[in-house]
C-alpha atoms as a PDB file:
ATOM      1  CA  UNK A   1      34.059  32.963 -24.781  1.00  0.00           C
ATOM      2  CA  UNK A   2      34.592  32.243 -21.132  1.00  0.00           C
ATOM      3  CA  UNK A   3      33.738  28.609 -21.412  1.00  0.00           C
ATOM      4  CA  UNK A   4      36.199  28.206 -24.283  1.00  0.00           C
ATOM      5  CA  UNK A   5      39.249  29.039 -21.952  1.00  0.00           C
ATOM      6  CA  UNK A   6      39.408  33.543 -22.160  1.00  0.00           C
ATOM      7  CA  UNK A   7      39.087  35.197 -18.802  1.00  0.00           C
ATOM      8  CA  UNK A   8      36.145  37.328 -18.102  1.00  0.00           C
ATOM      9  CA  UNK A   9      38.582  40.597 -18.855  1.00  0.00           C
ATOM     10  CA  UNK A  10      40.098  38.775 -22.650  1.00  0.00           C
ATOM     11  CA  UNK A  11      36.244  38.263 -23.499  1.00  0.00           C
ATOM     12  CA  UNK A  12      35.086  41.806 -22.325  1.00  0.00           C
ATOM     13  CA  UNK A  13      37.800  43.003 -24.074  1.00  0.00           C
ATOM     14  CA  UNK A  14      36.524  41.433 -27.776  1.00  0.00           C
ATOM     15  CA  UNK A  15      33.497  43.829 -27.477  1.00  0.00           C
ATOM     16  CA  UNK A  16      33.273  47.332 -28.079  1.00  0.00           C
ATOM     17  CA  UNK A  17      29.980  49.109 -26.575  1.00  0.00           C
ATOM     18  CA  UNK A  18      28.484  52.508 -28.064  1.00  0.00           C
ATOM     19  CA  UNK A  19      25.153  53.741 -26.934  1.00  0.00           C
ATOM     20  CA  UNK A  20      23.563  57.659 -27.486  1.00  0.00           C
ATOM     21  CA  UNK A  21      26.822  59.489 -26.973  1.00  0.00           C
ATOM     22  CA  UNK A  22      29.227  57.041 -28.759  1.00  0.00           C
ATOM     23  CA  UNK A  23      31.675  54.675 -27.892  1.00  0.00           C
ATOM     24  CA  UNK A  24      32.190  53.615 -24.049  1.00  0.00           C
ATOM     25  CA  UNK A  25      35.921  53.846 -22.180  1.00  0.00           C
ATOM     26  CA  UNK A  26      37.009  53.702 -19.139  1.00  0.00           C
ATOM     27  CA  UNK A  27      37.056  57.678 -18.495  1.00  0.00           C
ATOM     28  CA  UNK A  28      33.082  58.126 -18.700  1.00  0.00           C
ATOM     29  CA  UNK A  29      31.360  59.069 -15.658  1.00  0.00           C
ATOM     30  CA  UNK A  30      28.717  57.022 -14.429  1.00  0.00           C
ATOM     31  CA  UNK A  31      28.244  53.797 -16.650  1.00  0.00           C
ATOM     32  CA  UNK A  32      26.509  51.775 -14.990  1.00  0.00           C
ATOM     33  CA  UNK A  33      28.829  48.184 -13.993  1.00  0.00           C
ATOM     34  CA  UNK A  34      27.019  45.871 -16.222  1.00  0.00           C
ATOM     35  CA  UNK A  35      28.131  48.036 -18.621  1.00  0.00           C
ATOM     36  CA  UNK A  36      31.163  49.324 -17.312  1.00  0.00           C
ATOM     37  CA  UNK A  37      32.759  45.514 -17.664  1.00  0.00           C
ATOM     38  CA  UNK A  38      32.959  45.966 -21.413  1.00  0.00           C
ATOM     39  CA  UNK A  39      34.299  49.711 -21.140  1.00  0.00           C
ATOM     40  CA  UNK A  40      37.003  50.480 -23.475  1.00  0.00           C
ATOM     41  CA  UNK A  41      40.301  51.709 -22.266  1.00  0.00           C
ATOM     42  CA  UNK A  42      40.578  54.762 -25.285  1.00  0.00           C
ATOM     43  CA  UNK A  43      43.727  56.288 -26.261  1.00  0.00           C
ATOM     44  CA  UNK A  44      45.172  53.259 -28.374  1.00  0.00           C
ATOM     45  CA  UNK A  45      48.361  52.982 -29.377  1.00  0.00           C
ATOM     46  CA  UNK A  46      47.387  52.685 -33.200  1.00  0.00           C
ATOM     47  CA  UNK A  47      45.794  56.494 -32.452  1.00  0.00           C
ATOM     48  CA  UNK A  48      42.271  55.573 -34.271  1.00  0.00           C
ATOM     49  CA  UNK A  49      39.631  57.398 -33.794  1.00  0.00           C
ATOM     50  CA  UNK A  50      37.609  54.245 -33.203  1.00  0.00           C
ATOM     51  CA  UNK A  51      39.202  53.283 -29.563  1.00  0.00           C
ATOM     52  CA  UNK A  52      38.166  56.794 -27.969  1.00  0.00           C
ATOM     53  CA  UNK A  53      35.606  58.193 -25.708  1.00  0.00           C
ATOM     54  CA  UNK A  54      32.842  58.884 -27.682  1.00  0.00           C
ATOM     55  CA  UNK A  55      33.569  57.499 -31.260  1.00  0.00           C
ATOM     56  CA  UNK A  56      30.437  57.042 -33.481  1.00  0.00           C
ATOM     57  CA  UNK A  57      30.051  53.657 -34.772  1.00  0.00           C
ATOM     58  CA  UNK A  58      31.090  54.655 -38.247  1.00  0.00           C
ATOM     59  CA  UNK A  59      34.302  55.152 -36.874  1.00  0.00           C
ATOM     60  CA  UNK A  60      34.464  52.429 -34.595  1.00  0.00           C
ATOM     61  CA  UNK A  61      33.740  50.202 -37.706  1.00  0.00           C
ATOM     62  CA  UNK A  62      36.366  52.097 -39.521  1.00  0.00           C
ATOM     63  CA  UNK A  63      38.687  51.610 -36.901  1.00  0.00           C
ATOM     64  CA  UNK A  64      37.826  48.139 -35.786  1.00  0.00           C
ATOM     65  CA  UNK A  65      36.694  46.184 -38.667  1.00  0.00           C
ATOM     66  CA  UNK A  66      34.011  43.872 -36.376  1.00  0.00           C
ATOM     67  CA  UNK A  67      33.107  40.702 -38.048  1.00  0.00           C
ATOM     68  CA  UNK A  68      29.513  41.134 -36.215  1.00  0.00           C
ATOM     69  CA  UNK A  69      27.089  44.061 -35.368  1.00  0.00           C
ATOM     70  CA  UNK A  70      24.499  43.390 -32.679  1.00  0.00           C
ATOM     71  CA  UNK A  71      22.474  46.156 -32.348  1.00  0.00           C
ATOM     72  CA  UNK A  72      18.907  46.985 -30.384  1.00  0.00           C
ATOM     73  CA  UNK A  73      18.176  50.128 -32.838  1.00  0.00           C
ATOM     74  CA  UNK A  74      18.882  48.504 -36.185  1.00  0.00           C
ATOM     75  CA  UNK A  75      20.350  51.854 -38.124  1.00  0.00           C
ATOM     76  CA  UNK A  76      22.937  49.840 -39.353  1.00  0.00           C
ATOM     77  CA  UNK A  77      21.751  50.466 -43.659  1.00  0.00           C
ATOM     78  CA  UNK A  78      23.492  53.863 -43.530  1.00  0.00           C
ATOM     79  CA  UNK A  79      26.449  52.659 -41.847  1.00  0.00           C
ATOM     80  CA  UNK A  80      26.928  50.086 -44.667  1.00  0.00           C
ATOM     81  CA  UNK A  81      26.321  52.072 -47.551  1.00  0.00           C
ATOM     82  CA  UNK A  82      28.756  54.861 -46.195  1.00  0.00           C
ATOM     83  CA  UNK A  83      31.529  52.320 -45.625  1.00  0.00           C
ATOM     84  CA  UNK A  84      30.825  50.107 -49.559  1.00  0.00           C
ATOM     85  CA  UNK A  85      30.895  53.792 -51.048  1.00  0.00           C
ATOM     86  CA  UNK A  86      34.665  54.359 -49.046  1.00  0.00           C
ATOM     87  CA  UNK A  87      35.224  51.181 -50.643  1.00  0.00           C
ATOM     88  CA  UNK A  88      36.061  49.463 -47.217  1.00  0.00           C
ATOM     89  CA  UNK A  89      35.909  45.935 -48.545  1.00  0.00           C
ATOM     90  CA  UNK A  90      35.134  43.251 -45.418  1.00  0.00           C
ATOM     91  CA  UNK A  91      32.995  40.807 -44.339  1.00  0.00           C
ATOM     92  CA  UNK A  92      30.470  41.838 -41.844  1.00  0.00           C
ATOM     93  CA  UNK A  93      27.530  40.204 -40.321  1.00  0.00           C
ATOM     94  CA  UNK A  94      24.598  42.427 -39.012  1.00  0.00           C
ATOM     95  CA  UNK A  95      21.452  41.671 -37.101  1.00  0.00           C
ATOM     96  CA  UNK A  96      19.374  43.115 -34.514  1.00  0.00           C
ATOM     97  CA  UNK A  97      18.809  41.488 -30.955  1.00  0.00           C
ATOM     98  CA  UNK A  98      15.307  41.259 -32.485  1.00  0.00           C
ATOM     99  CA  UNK A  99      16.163  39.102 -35.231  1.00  0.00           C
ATOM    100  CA  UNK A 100      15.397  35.070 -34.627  1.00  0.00           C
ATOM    101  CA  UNK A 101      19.271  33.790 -35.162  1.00  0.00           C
ATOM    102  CA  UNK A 102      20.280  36.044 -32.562  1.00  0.00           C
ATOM    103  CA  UNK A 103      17.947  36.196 -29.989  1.00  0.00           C
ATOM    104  CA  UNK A 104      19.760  35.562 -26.805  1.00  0.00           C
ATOM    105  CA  UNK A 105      22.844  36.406 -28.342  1.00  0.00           C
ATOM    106  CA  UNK A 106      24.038  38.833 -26.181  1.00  0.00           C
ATOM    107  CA  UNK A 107      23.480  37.023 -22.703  1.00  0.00           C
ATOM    108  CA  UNK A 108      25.438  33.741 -24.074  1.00  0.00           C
ATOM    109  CA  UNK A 109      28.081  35.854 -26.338  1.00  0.00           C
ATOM    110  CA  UNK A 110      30.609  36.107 -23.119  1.00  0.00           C
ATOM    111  CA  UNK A 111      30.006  33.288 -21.045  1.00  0.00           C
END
């Protein structure tokens, strides 16, 4: 993303990072920085559940509407079948770090 013209902030900014305890902002103590670079600010304007401290992925997703899940755990069947049986209709791409198209992804997705 950097290399096709965003700063390093406007490509952060495109990712949105959840680990054990949810979704990642800005007002969580102790992230470490490589992680704290992609930290969302929370509170948005549209009021969504998805944008604060905390937020599960379902309602990130919800929230959000990613066009790509990259994920280390791979729980992402549930997630899918929850959202098709809302009747959230959108394209989504999903794959594990694991999986051979997106090996590397992660390191080469911002710069």
């Amino acid at each position: 993303m950097e290399r096709q013209g965003l700063s390093p902030e406007a490509a952060a900014a495109q990712f949105w990072v959840l680990d054990a305890n949810g979704l990642i902002t800005t007002s969580r103590q102790g992230t470490p920085a490589h992680v704290a670079r992609f930290a969302r600010r929370g509170g948005s304007s549209s009021g969504g559940k998805g944008e604060q401290e905390g937020a599960t992925l379902l309602d990130v997703v919800r929230d959000v509407r990613p066009t790509v899940l990259l994920g280390l755990a791979g729980g992402f069947g549930t997630l899918l079948l929850l959202l098709h049986c809302e009747g959230v209709g959108f394209r989504l791409g999903v794959c594990g770090l694991g999986c051979k198209p997106w090996h590397g992804a992660w390191q080469h997705a911002v710069t």
